[in-house]
PDB file of N, CA and C in Angstrom:
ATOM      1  N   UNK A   1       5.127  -3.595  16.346  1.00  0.00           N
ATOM      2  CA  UNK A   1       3.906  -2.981  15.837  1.00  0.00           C
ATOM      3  C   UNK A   1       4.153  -1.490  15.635  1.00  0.00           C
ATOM      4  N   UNK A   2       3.699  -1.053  14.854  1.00  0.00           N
ATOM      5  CA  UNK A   2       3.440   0.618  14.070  1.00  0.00           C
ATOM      6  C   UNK A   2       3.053   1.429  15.162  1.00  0.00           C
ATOM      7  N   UNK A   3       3.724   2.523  15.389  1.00  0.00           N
ATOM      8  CA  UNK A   3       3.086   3.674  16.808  1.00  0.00           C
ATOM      9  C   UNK A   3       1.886   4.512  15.975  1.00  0.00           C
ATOM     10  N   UNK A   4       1.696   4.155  14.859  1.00  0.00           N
ATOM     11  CA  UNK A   4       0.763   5.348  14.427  1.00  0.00           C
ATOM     12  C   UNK A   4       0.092   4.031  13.447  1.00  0.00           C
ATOM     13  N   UNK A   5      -1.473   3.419  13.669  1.00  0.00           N
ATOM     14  CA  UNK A   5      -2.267   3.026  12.799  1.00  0.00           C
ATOM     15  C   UNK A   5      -1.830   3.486  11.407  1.00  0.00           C
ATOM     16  N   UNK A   6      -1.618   2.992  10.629  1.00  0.00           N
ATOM     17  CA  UNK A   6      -1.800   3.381   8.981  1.00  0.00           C
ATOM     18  C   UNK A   6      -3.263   2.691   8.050  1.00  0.00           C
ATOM     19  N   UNK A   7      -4.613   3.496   8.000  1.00  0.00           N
ATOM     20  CA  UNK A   7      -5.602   3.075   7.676  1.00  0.00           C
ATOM     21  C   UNK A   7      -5.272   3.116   6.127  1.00  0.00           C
ATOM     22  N   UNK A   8      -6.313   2.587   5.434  1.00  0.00           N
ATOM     23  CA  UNK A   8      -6.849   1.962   4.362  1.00  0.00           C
ATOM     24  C   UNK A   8      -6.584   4.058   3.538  1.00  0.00           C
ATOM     25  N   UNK A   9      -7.392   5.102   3.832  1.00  0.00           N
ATOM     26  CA  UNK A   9      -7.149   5.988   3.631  1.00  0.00           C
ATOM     27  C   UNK A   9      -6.267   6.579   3.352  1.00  0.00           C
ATOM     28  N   UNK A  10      -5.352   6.481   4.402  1.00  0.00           N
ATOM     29  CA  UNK A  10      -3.647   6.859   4.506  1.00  0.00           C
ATOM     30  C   UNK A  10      -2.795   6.256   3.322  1.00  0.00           C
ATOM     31  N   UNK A  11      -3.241   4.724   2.611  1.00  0.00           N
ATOM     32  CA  UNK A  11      -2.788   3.982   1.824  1.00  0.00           C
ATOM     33  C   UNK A  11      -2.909   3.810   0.663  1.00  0.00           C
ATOM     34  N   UNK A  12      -4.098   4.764   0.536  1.00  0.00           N
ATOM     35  CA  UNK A  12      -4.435   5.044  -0.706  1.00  0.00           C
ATOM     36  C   UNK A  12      -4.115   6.220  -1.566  1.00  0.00           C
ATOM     37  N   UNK A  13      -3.835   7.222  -0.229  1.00  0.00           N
ATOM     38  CA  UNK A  13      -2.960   8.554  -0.247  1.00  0.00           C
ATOM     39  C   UNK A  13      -1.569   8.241  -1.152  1.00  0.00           C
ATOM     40  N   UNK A  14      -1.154   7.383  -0.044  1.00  0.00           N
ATOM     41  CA  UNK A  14       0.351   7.128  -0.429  1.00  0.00           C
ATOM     42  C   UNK A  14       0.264   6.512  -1.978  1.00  0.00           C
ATOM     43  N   UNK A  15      -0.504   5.322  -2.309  1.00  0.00           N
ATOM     44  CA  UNK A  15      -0.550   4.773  -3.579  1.00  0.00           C
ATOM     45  C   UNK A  15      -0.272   5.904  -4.482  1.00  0.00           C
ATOM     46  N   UNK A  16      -1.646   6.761  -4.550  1.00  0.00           N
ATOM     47  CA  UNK A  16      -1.730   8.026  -5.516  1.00  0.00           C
ATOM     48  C   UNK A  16      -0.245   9.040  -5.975  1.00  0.00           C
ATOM     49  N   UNK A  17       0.571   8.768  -4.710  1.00  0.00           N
ATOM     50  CA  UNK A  17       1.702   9.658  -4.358  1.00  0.00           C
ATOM     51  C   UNK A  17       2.311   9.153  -5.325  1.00  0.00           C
ATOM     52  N   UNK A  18       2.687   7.444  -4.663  1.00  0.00           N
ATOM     53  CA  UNK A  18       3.569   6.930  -5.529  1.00  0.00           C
ATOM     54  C   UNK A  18       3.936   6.936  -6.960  1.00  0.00           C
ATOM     55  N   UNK A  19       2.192   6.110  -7.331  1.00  0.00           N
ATOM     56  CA  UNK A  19       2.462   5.504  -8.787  1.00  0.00           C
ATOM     57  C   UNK A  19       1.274   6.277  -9.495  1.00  0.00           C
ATOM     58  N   UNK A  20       0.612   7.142  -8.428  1.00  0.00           N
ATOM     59  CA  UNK A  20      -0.420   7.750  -9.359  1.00  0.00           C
ATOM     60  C   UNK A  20      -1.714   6.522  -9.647  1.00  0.00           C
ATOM     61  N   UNK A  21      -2.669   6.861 -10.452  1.00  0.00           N
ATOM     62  CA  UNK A  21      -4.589   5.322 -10.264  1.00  0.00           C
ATOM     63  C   UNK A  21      -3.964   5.383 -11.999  1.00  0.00           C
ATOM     64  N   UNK A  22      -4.467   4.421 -12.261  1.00  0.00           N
ATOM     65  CA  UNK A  22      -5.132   4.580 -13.472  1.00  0.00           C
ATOM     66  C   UNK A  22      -6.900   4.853 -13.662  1.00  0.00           C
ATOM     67  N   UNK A  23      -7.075   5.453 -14.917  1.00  0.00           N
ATOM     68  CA  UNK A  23      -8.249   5.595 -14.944  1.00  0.00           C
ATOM     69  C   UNK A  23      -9.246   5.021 -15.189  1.00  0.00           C
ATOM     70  N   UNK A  24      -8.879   3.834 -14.949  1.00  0.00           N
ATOM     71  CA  UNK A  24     -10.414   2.962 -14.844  1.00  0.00           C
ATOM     72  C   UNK A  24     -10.905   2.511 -13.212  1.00  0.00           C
ATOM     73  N   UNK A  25      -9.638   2.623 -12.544  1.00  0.00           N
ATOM     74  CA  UNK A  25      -9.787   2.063 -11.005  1.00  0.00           C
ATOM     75  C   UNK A  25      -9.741   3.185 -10.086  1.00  0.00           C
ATOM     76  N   UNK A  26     -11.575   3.012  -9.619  1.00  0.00           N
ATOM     77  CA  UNK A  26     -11.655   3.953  -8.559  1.00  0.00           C
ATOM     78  C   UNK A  26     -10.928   3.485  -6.963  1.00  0.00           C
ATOM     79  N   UNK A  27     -10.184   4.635  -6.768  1.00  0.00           N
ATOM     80  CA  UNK A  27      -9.420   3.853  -5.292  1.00  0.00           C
ATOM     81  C   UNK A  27     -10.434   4.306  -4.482  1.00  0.00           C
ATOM     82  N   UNK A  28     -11.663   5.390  -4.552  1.00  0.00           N
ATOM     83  CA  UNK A  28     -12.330   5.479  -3.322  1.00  0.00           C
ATOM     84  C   UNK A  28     -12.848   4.473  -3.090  1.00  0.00           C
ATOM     85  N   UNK A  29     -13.690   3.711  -3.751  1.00  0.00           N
ATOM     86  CA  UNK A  29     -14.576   2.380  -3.449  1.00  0.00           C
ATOM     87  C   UNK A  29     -14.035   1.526  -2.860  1.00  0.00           C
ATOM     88  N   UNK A  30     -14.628  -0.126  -2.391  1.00  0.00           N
ATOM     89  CA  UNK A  30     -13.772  -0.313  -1.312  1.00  0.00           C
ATOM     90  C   UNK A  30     -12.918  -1.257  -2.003  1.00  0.00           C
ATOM     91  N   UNK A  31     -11.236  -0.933  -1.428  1.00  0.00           N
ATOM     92  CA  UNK A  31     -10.530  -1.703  -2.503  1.00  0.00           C
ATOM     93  C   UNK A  31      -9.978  -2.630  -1.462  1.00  0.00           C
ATOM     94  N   UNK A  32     -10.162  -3.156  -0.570  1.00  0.00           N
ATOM     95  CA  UNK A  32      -9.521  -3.969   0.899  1.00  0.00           C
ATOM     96  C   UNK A  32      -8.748  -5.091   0.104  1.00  0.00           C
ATOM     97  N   UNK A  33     -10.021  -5.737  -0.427  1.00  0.00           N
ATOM     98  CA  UNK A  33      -9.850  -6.972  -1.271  1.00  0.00           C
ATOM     99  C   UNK A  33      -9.309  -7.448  -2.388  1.00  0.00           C
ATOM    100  N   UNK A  34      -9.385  -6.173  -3.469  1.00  0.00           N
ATOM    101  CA  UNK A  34      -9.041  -5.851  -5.062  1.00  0.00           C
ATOM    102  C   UNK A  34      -7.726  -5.990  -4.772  1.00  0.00           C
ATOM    103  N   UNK A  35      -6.930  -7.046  -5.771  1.00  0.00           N
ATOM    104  CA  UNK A  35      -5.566  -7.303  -5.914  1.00  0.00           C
ATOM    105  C   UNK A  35      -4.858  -5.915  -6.635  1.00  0.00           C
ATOM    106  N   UNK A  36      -3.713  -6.393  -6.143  1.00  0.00           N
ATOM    107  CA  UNK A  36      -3.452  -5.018  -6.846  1.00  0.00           C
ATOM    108  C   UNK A  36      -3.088  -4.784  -8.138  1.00  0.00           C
ATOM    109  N   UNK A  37      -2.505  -5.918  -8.779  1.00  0.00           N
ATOM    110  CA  UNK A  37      -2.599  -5.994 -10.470  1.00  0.00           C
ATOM    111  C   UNK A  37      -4.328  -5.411 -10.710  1.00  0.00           C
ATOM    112  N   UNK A  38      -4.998  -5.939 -10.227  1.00  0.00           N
ATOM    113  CA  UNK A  38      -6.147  -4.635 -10.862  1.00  0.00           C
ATOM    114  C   UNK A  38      -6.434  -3.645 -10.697  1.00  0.00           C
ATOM    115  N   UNK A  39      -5.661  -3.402  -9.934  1.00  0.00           N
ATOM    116  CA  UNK A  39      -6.020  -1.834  -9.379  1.00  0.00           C
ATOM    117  C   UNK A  39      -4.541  -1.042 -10.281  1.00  0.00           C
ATOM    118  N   UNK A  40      -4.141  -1.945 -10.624  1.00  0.00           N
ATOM    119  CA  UNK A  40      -2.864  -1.274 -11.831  1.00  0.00           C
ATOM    120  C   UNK A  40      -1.753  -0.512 -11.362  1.00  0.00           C
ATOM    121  N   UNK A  41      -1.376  -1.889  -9.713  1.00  0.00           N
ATOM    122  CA  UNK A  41       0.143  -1.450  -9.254  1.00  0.00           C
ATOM    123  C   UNK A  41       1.540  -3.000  -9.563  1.00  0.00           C
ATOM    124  N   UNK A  42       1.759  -2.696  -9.974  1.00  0.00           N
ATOM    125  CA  UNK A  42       2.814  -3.544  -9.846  1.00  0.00           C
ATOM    126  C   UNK A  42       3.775  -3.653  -8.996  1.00  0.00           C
ATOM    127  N   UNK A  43       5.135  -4.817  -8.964  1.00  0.00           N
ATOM    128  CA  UNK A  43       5.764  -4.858  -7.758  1.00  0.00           C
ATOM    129  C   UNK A  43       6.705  -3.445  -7.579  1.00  0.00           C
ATOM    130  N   UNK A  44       7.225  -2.455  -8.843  1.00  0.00           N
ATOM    131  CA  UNK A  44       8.096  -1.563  -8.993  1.00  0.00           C
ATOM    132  C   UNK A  44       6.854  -0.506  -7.695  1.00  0.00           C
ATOM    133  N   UNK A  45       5.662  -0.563  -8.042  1.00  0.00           N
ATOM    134  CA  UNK A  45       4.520   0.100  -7.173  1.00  0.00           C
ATOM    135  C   UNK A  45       4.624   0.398  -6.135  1.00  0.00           C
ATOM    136  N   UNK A  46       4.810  -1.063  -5.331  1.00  0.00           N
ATOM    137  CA  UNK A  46       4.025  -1.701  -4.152  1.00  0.00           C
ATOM    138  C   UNK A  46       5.859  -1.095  -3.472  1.00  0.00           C
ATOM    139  N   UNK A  47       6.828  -1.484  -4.405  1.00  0.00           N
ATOM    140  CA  UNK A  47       8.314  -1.140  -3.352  1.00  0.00           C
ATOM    141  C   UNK A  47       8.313   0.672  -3.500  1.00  0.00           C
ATOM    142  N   UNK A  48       7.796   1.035  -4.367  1.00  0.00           N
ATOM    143  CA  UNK A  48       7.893   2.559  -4.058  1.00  0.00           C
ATOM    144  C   UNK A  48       6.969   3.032  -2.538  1.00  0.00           C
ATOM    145  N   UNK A  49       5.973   2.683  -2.436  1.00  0.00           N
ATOM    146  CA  UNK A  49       4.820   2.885  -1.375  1.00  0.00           C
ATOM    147  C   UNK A  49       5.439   2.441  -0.356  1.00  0.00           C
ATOM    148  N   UNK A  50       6.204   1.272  -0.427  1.00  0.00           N
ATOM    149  CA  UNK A  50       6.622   0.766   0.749  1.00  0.00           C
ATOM    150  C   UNK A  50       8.123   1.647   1.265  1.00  0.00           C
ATOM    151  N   UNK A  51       9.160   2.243   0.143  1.00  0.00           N
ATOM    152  CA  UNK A  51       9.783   3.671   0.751  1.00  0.00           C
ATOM    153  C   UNK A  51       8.909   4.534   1.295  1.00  0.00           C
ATOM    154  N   UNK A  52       7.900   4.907   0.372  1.00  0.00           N
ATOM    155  CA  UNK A  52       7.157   6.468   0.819  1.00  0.00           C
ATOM    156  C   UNK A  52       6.523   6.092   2.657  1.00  0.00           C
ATOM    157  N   UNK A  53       6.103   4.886   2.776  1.00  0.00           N
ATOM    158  CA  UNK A  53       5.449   4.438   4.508  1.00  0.00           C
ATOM    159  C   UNK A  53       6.707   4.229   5.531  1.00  0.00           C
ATOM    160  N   UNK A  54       8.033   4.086   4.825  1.00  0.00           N
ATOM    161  CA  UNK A  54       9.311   4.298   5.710  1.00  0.00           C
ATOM    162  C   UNK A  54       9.935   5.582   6.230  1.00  0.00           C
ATOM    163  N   UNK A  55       9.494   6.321   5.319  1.00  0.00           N
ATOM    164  CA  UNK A  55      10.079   7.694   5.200  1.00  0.00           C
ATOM    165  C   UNK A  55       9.343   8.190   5.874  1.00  0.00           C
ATOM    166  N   UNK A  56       7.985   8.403   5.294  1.00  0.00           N
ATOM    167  CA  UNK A  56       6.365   8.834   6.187  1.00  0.00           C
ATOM    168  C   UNK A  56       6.422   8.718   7.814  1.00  0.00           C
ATOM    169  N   UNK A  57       6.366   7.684   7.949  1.00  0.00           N
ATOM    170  CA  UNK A  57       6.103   7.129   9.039  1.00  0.00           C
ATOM    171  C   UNK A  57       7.369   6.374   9.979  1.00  0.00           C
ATOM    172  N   UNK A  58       8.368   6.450   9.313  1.00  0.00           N
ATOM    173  CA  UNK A  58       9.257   5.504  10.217  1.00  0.00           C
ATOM    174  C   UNK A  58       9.007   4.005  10.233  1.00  0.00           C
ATOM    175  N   UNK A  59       8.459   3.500   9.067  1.00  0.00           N
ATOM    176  CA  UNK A  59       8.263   2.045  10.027  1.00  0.00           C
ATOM    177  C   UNK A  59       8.578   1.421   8.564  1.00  0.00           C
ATOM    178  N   UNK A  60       9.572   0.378   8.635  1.00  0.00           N
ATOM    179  CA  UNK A  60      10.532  -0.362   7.842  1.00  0.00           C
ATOM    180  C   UNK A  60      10.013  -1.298   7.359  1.00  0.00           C
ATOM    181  N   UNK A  61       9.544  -1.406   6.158  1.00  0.00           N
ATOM    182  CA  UNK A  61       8.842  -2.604   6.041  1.00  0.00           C
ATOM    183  C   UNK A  61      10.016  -3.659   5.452  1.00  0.00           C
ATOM    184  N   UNK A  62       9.626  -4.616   5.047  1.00  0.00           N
ATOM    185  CA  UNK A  62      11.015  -5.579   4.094  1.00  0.00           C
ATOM    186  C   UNK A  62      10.033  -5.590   2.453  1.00  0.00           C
ATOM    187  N   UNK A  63      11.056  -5.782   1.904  1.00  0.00           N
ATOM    188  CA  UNK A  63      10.582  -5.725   0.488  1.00  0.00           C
ATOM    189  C   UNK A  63       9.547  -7.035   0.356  1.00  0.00           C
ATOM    190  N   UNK A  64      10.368  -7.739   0.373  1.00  0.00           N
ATOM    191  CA  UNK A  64       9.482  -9.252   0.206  1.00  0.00           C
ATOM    192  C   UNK A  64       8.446  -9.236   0.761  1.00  0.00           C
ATOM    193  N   UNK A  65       7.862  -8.599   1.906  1.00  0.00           N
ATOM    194  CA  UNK A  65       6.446  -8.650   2.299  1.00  0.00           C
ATOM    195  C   UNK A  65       5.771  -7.548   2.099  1.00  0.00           C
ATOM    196  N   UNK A  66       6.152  -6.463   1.565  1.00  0.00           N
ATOM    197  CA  UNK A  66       5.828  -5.385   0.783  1.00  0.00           C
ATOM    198  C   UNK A  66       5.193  -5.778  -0.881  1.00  0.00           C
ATOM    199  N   UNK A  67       6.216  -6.113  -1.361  1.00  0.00           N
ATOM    200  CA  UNK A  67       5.651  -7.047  -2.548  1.00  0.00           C
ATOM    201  C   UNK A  67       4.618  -8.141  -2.810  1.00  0.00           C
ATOM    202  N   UNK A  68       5.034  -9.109  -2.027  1.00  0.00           N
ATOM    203  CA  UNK A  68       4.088 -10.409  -1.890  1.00  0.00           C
ATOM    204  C   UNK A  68       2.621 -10.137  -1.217  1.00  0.00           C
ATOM    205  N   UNK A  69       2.317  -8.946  -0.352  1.00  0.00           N
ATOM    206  CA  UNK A  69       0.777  -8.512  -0.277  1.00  0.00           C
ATOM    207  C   UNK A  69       0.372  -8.697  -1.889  1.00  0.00           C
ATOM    208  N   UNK A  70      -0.813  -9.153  -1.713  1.00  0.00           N
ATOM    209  CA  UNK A  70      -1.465  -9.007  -3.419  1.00  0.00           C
ATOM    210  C   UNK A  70      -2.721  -7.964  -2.955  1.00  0.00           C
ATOM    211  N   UNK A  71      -3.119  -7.256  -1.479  1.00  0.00           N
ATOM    212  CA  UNK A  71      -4.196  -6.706  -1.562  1.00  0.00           C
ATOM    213  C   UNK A  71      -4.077  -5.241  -0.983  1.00  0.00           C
ATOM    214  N   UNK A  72      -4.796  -4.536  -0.294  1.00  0.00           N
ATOM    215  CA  UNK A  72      -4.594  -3.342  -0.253  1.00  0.00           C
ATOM    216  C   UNK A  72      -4.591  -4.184   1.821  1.00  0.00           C
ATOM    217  N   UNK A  73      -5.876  -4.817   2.195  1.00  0.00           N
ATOM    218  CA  UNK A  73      -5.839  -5.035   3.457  1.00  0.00           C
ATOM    219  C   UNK A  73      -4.336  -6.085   4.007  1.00  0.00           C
ATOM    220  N   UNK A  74      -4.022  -7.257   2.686  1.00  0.00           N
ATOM    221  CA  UNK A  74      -2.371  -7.995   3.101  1.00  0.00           C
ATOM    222  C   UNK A  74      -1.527  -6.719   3.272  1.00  0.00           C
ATOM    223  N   UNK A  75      -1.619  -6.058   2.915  1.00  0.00           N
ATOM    224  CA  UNK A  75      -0.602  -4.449   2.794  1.00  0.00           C
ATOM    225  C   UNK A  75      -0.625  -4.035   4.135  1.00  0.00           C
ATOM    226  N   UNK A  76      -1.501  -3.930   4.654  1.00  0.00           N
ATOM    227  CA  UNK A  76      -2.044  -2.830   5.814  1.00  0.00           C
ATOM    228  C   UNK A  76      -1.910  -4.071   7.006  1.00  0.00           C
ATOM    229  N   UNK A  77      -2.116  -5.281   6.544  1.00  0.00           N
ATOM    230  CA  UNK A  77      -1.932  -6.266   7.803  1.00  0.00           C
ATOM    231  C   UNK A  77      -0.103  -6.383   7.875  1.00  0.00           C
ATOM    232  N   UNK A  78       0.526  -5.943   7.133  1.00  0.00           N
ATOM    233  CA  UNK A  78       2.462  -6.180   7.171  1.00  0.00           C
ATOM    234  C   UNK A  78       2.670  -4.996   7.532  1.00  0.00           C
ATOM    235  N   UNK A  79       1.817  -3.999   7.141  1.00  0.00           N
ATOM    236  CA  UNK A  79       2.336  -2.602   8.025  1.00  0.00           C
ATOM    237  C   UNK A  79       2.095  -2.390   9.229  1.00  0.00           C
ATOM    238  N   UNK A  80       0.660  -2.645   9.865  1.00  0.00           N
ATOM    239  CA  UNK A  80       0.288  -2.294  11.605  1.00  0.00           C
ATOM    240  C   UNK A  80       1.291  -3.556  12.043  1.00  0.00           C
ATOM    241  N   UNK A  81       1.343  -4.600  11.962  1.00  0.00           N
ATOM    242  CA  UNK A  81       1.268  -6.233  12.828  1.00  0.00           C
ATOM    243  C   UNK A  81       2.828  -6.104  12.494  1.00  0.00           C
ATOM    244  N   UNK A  82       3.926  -5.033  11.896  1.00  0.00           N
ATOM    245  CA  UNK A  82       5.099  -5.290  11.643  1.00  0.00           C
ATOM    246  C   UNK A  82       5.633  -4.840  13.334  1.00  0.00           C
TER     247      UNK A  82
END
């Protein structure tokens, strides 16, 4: 398990870092649920975010379960529960 919680906030930070929103998808609202093809990340996305939370934070995720989250909360459940 993660020594430092990584909230929903923190993840949305990082998204922005990564790949940058598009402008139709507000990330403040609540996106727990919103897949992330709609929220307009793809898998090149989801493996950049998942360097930037290794680097960040120290905590290693694996690609394949970095990728295969389709949500913002599957994301955040492979990062704390890793």
């Amino acid at each position: 398990m993660a020594s430092q919680t990584i909230t929903i906030d923190d993840l949305k930070r990082i998204l922005r870092d990564a790949a940058g929103a598009d402008e139709g998808v507000d990330l403040d609202g609540d996106i727990l649920d919103a897949e992330f093809a709609e929220l307009g990340y793809d898998s090149l996305a989801l493996l950049e975010t998942a360097s930037r939370i290794t680097r960040e934070y120290g905590i290693k995720l694996d690609d394949d379960a970095a990728v295969g989250a389709t949500t913002p909360r599957e994301l955040l459940k492979v990062i704390n529960d890793d």
